[in-house]
Protein backbone atom coordinates (compact mmCIF):
# COMPACT_ATOMS: atom_id res chain seq x y z
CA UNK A 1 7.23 -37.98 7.80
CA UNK A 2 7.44 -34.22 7.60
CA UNK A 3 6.07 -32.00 4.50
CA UNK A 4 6.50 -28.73 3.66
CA UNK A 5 3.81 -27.00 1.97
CA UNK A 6 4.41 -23.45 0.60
CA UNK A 7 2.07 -21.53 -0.95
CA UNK A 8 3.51 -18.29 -3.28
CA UNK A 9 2.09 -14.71 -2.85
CA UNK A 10 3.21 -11.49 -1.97
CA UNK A 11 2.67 -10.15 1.44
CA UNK A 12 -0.11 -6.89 1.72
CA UNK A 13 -3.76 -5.95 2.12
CA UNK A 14 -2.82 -4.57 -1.58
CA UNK A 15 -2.22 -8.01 -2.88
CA UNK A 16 -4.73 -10.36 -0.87
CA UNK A 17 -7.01 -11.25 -3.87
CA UNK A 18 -4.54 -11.25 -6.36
CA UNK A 19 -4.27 -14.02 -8.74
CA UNK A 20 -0.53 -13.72 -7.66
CA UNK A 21 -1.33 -14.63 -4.18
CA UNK A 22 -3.37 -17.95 -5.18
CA UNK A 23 -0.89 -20.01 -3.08
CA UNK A 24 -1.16 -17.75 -0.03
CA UNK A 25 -5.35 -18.03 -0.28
CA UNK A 26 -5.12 -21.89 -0.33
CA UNK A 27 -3.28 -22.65 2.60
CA UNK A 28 -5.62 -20.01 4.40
CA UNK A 29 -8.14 -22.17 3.02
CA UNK A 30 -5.93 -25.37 4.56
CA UNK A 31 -5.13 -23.58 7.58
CA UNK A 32 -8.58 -22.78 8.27
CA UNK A 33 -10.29 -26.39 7.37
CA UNK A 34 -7.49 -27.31 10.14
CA UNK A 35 -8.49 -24.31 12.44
CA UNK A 36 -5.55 -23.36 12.66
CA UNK A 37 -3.98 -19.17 12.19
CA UNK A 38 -0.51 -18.25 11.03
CA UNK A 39 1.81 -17.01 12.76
CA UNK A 40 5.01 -14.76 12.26
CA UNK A 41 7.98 -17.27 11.47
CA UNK A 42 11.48 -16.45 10.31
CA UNK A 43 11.19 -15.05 7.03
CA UNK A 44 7.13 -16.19 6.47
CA UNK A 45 3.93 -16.69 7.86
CA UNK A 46 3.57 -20.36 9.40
CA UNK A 47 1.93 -22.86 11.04
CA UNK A 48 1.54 -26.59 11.48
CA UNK A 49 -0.66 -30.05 11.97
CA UNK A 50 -0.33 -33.56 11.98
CA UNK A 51 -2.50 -35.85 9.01
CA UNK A 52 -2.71 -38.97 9.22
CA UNK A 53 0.56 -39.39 11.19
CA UNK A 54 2.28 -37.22 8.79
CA UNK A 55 3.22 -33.60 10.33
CA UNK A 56 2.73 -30.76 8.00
CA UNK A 57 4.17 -27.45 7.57
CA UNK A 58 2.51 -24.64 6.15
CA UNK A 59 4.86 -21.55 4.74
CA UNK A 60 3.53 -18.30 3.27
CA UNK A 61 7.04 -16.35 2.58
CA UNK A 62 7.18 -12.85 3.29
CA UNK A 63 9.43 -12.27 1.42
CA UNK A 64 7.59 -11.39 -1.68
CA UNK A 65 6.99 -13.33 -4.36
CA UNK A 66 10.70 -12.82 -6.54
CA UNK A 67 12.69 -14.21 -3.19
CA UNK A 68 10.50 -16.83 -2.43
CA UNK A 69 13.32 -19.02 -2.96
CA UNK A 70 15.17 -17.17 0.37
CA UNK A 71 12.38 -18.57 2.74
CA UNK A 72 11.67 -21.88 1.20
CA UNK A 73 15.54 -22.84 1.79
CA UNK A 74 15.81 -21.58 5.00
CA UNK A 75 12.29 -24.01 6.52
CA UNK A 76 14.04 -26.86 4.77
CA UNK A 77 16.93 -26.52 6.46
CA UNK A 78 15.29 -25.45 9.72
CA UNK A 79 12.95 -28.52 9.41
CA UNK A 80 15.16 -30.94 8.24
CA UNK A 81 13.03 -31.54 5.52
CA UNK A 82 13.80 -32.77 1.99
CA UNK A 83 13.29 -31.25 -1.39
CA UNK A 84 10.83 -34.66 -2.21
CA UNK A 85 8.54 -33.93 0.40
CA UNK A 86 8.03 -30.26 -0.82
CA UNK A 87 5.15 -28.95 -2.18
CA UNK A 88 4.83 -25.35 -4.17
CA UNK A 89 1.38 -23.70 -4.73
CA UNK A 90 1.60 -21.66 -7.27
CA UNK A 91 -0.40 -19.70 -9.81
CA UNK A 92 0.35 -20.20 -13.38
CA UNK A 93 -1.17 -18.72 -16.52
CA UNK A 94 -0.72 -21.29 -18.42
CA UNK A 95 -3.58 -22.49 -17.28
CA UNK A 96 -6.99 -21.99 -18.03
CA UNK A 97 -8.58 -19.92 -14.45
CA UNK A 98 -9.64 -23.09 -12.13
CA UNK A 99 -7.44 -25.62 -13.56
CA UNK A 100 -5.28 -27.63 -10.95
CA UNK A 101 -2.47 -30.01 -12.00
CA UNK A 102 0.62 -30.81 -9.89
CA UNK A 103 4.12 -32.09 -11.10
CA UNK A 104 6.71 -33.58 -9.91
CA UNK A 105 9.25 -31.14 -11.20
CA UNK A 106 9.62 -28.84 -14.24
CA UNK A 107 10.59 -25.27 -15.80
CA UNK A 108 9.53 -22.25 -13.61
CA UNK A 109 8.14 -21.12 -17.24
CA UNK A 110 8.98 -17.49 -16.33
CA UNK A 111 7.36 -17.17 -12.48
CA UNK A 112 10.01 -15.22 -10.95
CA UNK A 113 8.80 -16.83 -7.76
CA UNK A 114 9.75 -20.38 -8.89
CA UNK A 115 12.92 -19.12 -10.50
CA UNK A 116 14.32 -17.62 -6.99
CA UNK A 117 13.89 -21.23 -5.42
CA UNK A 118 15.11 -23.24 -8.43
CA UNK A 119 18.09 -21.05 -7.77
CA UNK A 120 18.42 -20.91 -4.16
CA UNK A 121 17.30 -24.92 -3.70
CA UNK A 122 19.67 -26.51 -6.28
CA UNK A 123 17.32 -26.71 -9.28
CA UNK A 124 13.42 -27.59 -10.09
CA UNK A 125 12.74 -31.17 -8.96
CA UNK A 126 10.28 -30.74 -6.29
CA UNK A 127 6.46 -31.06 -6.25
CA UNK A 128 4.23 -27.77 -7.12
CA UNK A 129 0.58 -27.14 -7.36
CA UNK A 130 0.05 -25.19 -10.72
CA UNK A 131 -3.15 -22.83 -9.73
CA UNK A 132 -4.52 -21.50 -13.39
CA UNK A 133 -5.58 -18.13 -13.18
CA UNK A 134 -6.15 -17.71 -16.88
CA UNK A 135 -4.33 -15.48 -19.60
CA UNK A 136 -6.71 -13.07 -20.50
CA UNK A 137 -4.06 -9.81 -20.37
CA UNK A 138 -2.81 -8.01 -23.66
CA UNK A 139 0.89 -8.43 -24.49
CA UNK A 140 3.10 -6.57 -22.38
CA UNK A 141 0.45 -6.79 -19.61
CA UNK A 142 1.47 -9.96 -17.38
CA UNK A 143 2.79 -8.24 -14.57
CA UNK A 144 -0.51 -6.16 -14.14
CA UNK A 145 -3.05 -9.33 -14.98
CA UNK A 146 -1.35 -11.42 -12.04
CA UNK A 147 -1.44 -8.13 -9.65
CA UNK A 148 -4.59 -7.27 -10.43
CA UNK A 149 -7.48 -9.34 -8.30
CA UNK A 150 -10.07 -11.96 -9.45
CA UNK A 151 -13.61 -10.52 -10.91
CA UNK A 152 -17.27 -11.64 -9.01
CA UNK A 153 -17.44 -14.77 -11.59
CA UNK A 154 -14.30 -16.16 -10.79
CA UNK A 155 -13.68 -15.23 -6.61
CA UNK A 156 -17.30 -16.73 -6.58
CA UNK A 157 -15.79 -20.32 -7.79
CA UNK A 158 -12.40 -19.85 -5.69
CA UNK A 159 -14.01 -21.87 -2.55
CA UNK A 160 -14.68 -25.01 -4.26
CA UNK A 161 -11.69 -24.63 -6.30
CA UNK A 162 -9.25 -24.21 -3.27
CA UNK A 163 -10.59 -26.87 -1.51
CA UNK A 164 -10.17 -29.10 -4.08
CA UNK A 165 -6.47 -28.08 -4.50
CA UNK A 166 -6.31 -28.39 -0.49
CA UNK A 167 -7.26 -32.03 -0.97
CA UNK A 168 -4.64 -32.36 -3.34
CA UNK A 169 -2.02 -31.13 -0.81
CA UNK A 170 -3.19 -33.81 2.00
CA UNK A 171 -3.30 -36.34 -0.71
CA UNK A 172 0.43 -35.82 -1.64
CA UNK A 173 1.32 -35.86 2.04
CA UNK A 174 -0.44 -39.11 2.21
CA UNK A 175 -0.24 -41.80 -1.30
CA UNK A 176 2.15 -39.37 -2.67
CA UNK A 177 2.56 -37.68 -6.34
CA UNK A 178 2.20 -40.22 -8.70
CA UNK A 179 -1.86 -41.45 -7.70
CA UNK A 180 -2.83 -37.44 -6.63
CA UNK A 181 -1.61 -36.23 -9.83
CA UNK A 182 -3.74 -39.58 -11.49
CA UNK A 183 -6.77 -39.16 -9.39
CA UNK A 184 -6.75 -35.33 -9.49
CA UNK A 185 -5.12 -33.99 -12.86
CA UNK A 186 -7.37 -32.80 -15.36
């Protein structure tokens, strides 16, 4: 069984700690738990392992974040892959900062990230990874709150946090949606 994980960011030294770029820092946090380092793929950063005989593929697009949807096609295709055994790590500010539920499907609520591979994919049922990164921004102020990078407080909690959601991407790969989303949804 093959798995293709992609986590949502926008490429940059300018955008590394961004809440934006939550998805990106998590499969770093994967990657590295694996030992593993990206490296340049066709349209993203990439890089691979087997989990308990499952083989899974990690996908950073370079793309930036509003054509996502450009690079997640293309590694489905290229892997032969199907939409049920993707997974999309995402932030969402919906969500209080530290809060981790995955779905099975469902709106892209406004991410422009989600909205580029609804539309390039053939709609929204496949897996994601809602990261919250909180919603403390004044009106009008989204784009620079989700650009803007994590205080002390909160990139003090991130390592915990991310390898708790990195747990939640094996699991998936492994007893699937329906018990990680009961064993790990808040």
């Amino acid at each position: 069984m093959k798995y293709l994980i992609v986590g949502l960011g926008n490429p940059g030294a300018e955008y590394e700690l961004t809440r934006h770029n939550i998805g990106f820092l998590t499969l770093d946090r994967l990657a590295d738990q694996q030992g593993l380092q990206f490296q340049t793929g066709r349209l993203a950063e990439v890089c691979d392992f087997k989990h308990k005989g499952r083989s899974m593929h990690l996908v950073k697009p370079n793309t930036y974040m509003n054509l996502s949807g450009k690079s997640v096609n293309y590694w489905l295709q290229e892997l032969k892959i199907s939409k049920s055994n993707l997974l999309v790590v995402t932030d969402d500010i919906a969500l209080p900062f530290g809060k981790l539920r995955m779905r099975p499907k469902g709106s892209s609520a406004g991410h422009n990230g989600l909205k580029n591979i609804e539309s390039l994919t053939g709609g929204q049922d496949y897996a994601r990874l809602r990261f919250g990164v909180g919603n403390d921004f004044p009106k009008g102020r989204q784009v620079d709150f989700v650009l803007s990078s994590f205080p002390q407080e909160e990139l003090n909690e991130l390592p915990e946090l991310m390898d708790k959601a990195a747990e939640m991407v094996l699991s998936f790969a492994t007893v699937g949606i329906e018990r990680t989303m009961s064993q790990y949804n808040d």
